[in-house]
N, C-alpha and C. Protein backbone atom coordinates (compact mmCIF):
# COMPACT_ATOMS: atom_id res chain seq x y z
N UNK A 1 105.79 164.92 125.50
CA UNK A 1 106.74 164.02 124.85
C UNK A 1 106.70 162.67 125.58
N UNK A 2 106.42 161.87 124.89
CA UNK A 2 106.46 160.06 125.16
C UNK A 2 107.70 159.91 126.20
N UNK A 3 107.23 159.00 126.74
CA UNK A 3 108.68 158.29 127.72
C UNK A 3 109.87 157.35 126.51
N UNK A 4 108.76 157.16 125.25
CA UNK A 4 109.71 156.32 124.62
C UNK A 4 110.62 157.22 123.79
N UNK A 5 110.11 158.50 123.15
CA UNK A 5 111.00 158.93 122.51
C UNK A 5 111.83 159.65 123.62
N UNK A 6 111.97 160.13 124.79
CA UNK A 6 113.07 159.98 125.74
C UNK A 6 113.82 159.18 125.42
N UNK A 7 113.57 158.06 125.95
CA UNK A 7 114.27 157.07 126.24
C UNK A 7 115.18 156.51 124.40
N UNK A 8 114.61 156.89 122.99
CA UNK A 8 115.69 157.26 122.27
C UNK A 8 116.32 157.74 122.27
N UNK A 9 116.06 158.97 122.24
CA UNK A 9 117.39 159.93 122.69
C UNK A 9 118.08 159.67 123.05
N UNK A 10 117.87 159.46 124.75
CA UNK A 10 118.77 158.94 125.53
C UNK A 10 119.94 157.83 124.82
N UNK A 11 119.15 156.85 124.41
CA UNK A 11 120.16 155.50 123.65
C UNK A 11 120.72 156.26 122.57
N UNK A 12 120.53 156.89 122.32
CA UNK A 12 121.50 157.36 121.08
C UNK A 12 122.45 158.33 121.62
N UNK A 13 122.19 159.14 122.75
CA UNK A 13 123.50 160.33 123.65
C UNK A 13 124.56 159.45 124.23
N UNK A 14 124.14 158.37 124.94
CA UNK A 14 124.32 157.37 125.50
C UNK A 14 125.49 156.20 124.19
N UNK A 15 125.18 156.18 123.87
CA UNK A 15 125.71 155.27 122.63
C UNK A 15 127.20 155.88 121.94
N UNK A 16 126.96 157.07 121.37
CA UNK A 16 127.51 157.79 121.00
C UNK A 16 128.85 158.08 122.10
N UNK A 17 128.47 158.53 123.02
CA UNK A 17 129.33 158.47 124.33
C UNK A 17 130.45 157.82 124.46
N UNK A 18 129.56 156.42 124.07
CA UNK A 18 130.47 154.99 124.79
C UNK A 18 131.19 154.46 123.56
N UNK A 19 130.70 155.12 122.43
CA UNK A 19 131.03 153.97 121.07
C UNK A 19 130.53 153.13 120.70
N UNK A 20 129.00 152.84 120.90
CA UNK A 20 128.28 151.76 120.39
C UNK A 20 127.08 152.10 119.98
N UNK A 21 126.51 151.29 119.19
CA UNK A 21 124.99 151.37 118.74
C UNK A 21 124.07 151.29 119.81
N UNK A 22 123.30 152.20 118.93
CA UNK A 22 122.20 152.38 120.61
C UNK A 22 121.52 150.60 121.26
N UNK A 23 121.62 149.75 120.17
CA UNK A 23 120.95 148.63 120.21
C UNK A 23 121.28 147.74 121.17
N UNK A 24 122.86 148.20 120.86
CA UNK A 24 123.48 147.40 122.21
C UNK A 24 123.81 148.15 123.72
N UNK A 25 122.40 149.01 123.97
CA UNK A 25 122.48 149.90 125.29
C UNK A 25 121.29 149.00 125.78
N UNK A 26 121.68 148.19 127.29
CA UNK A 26 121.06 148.02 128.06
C UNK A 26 120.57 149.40 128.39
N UNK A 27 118.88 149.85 128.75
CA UNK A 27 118.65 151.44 129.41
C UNK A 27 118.17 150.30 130.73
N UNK A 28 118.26 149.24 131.08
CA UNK A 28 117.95 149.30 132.68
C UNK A 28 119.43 148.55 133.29
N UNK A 29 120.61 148.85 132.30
CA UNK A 29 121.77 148.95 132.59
C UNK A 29 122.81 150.39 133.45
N UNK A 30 123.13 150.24 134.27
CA UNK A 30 123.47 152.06 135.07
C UNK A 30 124.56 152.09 134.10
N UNK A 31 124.49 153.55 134.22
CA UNK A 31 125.06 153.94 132.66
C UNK A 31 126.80 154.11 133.28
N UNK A 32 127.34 153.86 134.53
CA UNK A 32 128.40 153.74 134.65
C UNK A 32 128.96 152.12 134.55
N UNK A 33 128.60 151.62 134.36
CA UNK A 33 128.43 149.93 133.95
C UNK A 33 128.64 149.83 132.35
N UNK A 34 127.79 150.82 132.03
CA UNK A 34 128.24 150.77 130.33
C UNK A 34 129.03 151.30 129.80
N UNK A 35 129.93 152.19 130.55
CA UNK A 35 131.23 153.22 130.88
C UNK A 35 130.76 154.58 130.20
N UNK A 36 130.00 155.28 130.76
CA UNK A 36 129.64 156.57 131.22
C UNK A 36 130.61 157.37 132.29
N UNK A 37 131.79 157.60 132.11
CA UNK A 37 132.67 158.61 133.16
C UNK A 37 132.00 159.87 133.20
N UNK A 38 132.88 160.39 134.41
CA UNK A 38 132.17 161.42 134.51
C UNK A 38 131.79 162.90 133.48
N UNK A 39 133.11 162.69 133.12
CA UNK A 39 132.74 163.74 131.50
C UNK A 39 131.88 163.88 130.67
N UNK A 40 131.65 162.84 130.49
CA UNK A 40 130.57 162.42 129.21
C UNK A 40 129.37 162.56 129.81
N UNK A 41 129.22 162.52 131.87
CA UNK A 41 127.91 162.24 132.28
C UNK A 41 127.37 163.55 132.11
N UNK A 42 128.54 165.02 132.23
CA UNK A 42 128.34 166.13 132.50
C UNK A 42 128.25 166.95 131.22
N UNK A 43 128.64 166.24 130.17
CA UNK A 43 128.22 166.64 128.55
C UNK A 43 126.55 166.12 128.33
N UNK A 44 126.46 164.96 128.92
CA UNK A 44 124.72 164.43 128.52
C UNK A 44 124.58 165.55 129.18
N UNK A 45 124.79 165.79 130.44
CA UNK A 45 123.47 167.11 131.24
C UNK A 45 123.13 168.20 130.16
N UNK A 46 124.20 168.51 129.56
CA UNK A 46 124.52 169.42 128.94
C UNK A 46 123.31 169.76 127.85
N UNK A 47 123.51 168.34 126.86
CA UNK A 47 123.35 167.68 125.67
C UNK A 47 121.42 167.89 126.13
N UNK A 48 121.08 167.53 127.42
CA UNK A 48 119.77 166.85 128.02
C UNK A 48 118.81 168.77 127.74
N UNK A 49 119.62 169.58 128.33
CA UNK A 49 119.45 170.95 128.85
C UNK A 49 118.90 171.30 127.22
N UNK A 50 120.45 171.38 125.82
CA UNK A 50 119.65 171.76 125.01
C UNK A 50 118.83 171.19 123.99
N UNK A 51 118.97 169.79 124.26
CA UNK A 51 117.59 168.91 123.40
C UNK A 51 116.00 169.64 124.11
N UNK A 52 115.76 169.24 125.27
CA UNK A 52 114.60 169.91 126.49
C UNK A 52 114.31 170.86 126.36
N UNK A 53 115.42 171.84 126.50
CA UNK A 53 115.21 172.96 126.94
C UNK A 53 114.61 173.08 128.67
N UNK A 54 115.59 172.46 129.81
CA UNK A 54 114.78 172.64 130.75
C UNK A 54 116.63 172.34 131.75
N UNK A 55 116.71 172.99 132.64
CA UNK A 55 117.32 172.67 133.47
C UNK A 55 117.63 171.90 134.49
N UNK A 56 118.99 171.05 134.41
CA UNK A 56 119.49 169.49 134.96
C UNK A 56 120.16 170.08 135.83
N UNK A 57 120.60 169.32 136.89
CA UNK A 57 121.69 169.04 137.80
C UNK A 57 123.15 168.67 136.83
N UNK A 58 123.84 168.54 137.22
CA UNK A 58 125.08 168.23 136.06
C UNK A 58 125.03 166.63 136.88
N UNK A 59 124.80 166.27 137.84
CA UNK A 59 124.80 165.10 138.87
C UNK A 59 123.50 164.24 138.10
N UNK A 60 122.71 164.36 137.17
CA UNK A 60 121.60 164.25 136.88
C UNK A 60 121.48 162.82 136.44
N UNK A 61 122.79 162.38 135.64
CA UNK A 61 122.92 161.09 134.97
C UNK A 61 122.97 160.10 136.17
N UNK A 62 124.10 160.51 137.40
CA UNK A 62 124.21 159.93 139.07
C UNK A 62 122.79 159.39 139.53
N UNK A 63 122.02 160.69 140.02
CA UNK A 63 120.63 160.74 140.46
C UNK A 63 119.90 159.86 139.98
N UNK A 64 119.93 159.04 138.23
CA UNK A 64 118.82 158.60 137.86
C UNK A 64 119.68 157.55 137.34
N UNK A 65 120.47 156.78 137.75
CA UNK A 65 121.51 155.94 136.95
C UNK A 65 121.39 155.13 135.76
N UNK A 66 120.09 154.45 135.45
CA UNK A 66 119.69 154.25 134.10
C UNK A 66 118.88 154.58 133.34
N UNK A 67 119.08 154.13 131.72
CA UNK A 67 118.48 155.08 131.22
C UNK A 67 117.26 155.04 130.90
N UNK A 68 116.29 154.64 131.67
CA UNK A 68 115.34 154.55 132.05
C UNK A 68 114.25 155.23 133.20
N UNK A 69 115.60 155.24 133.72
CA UNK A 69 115.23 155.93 135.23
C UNK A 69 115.76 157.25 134.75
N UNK A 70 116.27 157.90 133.80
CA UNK A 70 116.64 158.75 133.69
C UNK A 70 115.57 159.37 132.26
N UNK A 71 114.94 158.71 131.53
CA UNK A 71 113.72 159.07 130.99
C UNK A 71 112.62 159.38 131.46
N UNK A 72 112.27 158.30 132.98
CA UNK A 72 110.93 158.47 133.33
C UNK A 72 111.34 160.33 133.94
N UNK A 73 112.70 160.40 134.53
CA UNK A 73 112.69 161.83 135.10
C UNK A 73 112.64 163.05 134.35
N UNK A 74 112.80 162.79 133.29
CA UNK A 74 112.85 163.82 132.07
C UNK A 74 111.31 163.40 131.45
N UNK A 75 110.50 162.69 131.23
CA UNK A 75 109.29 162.75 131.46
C UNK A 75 108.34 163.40 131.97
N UNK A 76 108.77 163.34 133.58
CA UNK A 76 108.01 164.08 134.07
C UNK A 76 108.51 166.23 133.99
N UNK A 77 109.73 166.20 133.97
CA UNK A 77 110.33 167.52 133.67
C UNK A 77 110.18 168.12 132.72
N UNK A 78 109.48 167.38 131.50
CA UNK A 78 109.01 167.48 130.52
C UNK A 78 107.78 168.22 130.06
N UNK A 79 107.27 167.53 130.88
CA UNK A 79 105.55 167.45 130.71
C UNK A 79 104.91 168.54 130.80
């Protein structure tokens, strides 16, 4: 799976989250900047686990703070 269609996903889990269109998601914005609390960070893990199918940290959104940095890691977890 592409880093880019990650990194949709992501803008659209991400989006949804916060209340906005994915369009207006900075991904080399940290996703607590775009108001990602912690609930919502521990629903993406969630959300990440059964899109993948692969097992996250619930800390996972923390670890990789944007969503970028949080594609390239699901990239490689991916692969």
């Amino acid at each position: 799976m592409s880093h880019d269609v990650i990194r949709a996903w992501l803008l659209e889990r991400v989006a949804f989250y916060v209340e906005r269109e994915p369009g207006e998601i900075d991904p080399d914005l940290k996703l607590v900047e775009i108001g990602l609390d912690s609930v919502f960070a521990m629903s993406l893990s969630g959300d990440i686990e059964d899109e993948f199918e692969v097992v996250v940290e619930p800390t996972v959104a923390w670890d990789y703070p944007t969503v970028n940095a949080l594609a390239g890691y699901l990239r490689e977890v991916v692969a």
